[in-house]
N, C-alpha and C. Protein backbone atom coordinates (compact mmCIF):
# COMPACT_ATOMS: atom_id res chain seq x y z
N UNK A 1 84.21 32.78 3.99
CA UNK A 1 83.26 31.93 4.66
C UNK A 1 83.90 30.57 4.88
N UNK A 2 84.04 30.27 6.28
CA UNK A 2 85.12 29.02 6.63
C UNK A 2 83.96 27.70 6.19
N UNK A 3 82.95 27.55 6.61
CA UNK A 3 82.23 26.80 6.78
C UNK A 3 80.57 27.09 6.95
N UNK A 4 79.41 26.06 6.83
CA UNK A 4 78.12 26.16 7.07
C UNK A 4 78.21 26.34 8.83
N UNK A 5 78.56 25.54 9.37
CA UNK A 5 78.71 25.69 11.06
C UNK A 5 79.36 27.16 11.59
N UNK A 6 80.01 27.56 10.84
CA UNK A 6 80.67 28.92 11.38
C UNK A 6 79.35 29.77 11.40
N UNK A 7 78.46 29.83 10.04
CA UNK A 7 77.58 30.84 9.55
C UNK A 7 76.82 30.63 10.29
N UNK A 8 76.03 29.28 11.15
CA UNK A 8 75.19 29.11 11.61
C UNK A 8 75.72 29.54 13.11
N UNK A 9 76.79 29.47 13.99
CA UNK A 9 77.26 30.07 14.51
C UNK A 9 77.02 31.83 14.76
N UNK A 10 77.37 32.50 13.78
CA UNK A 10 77.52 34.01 13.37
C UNK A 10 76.22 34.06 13.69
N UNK A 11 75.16 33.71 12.94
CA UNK A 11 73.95 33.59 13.15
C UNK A 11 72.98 33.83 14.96
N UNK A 12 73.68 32.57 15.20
CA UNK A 12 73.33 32.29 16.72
C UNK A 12 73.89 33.79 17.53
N UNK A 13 75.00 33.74 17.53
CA UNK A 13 75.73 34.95 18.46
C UNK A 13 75.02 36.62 18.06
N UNK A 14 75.15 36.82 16.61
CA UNK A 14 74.83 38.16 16.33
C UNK A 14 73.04 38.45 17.13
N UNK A 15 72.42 37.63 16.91
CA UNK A 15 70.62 37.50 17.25
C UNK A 15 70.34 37.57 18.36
N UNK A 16 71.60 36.42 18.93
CA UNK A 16 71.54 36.51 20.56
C UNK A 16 72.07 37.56 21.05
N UNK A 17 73.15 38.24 20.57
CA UNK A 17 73.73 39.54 21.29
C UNK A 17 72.37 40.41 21.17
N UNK A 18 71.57 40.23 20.02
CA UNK A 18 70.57 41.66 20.05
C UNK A 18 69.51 41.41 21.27
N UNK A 19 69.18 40.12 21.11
CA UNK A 19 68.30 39.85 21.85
C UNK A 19 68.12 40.06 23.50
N UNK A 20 70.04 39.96 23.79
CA UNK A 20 70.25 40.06 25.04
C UNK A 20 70.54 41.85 25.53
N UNK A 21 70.66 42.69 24.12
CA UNK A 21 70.77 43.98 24.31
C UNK A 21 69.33 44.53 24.11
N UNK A 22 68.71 44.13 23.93
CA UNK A 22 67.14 44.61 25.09
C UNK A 22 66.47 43.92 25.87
N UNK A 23 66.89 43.39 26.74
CA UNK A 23 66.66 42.42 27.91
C UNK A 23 67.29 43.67 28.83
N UNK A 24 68.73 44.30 28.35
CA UNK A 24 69.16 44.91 29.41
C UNK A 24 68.72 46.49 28.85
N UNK A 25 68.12 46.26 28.00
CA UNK A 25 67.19 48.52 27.77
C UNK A 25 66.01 47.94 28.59
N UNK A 26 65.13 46.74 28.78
CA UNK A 26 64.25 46.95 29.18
C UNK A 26 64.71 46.70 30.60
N UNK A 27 65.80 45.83 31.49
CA UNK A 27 66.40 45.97 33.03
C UNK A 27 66.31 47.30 33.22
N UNK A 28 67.41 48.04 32.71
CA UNK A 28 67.27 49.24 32.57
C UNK A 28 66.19 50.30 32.57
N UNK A 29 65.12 50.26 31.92
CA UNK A 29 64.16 51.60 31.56
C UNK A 29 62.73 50.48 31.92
N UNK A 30 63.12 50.03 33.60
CA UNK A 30 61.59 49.49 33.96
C UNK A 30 60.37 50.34 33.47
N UNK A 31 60.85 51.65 33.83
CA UNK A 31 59.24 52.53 33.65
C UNK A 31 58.85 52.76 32.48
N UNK A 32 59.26 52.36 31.29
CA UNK A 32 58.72 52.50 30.01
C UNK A 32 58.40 51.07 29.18
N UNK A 33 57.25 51.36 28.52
CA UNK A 33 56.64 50.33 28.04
C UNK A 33 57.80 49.22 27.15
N UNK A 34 57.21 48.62 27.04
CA UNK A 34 58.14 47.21 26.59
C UNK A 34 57.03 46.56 25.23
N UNK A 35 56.39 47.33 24.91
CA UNK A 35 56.09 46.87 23.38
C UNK A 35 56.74 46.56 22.52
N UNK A 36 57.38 48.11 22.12
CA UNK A 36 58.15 47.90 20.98
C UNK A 36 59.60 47.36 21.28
N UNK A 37 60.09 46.58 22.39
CA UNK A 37 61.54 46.31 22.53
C UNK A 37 60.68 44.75 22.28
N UNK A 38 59.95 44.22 22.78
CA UNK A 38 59.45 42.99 22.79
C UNK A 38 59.28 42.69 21.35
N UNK A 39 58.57 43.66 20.54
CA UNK A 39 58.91 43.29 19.37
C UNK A 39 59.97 43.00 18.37
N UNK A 40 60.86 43.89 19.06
CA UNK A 40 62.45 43.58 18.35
C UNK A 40 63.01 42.26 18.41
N UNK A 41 62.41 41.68 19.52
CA UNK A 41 62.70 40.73 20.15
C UNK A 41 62.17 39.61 19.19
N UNK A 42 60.62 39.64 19.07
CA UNK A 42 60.01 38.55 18.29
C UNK A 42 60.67 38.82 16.92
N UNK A 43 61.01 39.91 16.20
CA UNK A 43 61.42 40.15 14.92
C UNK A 43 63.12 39.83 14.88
N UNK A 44 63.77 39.93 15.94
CA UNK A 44 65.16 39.02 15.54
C UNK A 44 64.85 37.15 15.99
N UNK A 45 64.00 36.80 16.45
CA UNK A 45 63.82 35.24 16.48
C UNK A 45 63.42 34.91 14.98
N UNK A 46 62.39 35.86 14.42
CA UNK A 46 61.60 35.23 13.40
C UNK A 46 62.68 35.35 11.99
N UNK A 47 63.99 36.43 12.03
CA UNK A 47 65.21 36.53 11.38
C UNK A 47 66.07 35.37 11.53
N UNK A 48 66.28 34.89 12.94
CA UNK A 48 67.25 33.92 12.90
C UNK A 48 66.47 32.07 12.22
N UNK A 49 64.86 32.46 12.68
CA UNK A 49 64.43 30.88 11.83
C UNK A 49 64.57 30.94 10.40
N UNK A 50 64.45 32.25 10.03
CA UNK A 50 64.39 32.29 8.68
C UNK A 50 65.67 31.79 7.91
N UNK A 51 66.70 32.77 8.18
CA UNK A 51 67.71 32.44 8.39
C UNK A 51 68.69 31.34 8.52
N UNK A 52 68.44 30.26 9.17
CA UNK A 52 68.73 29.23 9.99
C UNK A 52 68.37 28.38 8.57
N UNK A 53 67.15 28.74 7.80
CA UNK A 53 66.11 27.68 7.36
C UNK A 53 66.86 28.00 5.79
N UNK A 54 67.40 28.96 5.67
CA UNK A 54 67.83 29.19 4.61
C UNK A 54 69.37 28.52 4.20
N UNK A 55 70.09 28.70 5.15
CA UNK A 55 71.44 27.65 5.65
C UNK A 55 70.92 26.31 5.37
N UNK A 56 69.97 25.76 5.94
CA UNK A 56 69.69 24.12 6.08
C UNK A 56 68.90 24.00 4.60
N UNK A 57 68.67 25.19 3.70
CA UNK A 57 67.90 24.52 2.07
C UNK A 57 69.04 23.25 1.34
N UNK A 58 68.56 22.74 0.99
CA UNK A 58 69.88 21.60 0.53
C UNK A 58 70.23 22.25 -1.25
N UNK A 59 68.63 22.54 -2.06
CA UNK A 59 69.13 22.16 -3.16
C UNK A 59 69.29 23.95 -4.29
N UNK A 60 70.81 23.96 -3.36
CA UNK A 60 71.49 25.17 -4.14
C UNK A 60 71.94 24.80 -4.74
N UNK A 61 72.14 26.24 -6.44
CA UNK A 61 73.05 25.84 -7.03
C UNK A 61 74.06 26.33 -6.96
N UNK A 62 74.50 27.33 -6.31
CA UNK A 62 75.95 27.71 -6.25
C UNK A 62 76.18 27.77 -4.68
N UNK A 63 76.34 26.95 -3.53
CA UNK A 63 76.90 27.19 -2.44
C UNK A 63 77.50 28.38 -1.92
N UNK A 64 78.46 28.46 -2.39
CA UNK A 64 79.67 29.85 -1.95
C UNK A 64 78.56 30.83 -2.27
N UNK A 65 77.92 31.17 -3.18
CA UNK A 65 76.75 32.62 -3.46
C UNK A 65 75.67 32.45 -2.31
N UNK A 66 75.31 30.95 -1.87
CA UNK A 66 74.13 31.12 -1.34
C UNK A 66 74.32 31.90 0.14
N UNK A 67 75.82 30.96 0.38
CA UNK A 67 76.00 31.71 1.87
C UNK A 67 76.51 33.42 2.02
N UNK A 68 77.28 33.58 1.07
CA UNK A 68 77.94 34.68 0.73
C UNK A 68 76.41 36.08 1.17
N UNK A 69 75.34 35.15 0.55
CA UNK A 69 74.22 36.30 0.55
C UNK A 69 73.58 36.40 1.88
N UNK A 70 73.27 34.89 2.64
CA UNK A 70 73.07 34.81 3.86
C UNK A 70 73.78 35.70 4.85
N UNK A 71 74.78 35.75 4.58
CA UNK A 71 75.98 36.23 5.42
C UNK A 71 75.55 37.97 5.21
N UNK A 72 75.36 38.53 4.50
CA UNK A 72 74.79 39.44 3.62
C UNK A 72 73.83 40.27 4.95
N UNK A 73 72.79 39.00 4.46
CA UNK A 73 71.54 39.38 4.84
C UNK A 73 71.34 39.52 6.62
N UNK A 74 72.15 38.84 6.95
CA UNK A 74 72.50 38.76 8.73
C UNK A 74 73.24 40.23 8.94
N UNK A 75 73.96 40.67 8.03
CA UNK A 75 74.40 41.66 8.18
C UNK A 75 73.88 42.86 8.50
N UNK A 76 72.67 43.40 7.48
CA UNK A 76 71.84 43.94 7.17
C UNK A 76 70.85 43.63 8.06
N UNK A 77 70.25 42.94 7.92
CA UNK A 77 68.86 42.90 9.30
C UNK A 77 69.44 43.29 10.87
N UNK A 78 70.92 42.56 11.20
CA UNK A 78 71.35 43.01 12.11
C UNK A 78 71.36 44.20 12.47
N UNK A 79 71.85 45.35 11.44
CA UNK A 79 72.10 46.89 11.36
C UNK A 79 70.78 47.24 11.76
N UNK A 80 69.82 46.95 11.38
CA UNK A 80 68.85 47.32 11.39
C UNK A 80 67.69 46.96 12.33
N UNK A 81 68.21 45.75 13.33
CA UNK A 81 67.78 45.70 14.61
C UNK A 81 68.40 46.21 15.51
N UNK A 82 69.67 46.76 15.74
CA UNK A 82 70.33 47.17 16.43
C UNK A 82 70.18 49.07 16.29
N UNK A 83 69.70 49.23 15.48
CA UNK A 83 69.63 51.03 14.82
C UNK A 83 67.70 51.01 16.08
N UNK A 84 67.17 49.85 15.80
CA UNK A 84 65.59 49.88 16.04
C UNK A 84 65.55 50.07 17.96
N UNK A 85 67.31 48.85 18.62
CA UNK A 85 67.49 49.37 20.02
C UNK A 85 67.83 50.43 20.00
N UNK A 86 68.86 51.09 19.14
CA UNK A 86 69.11 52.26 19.64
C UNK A 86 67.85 53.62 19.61
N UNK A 87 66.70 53.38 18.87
CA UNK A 87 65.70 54.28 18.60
C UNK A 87 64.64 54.31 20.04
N UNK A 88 65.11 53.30 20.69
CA UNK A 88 64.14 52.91 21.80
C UNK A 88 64.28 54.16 22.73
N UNK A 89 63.05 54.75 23.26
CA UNK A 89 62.82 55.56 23.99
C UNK A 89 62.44 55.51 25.30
């Protein structure tokens, strides 16, 4: 982990790539409903504030663990918004 700006970075790009990979399932698949992609949608924003908010806590006690887990956890939710585009029908 180079830095807090890198993570917050990683952050930005990974959320935004998801976000922008159902923008183009729903370009793509006009004729099917857009509920559940819209939701993916609100559920990786409400990941990245969380997220974001967890980076900007000031009073850690071990730095290197806090991000280490952040980093973690972007990982993981990512997998798992990206498994939720690929389930899209």
């Amino acid at each position: 982990m180079a830095n807090v700006r890198d993570l917050k970075k990683d952050i930005n790009y990974v959320l935004g790539d998801i976000i922008e990979a159902v923008y183009v399932w729903e370009y793509s698949n006009t004729d099917k409903d857009t509920k559940k992609s819209e939701a993916i949608i609100d559920e990786a924003i409400a990941t990245f504030d969380e997220l974001i908010a967890k980076v900007n806590a000031k009073n850690v006690e071990n730095p290197k663990a806090h991000f280490k887990a952040i980093n973690k956890e972007l990982e993981t939710k990512g997998k798992a918004l990206i498994d939720k585009i690929n389930k899209l029908g």
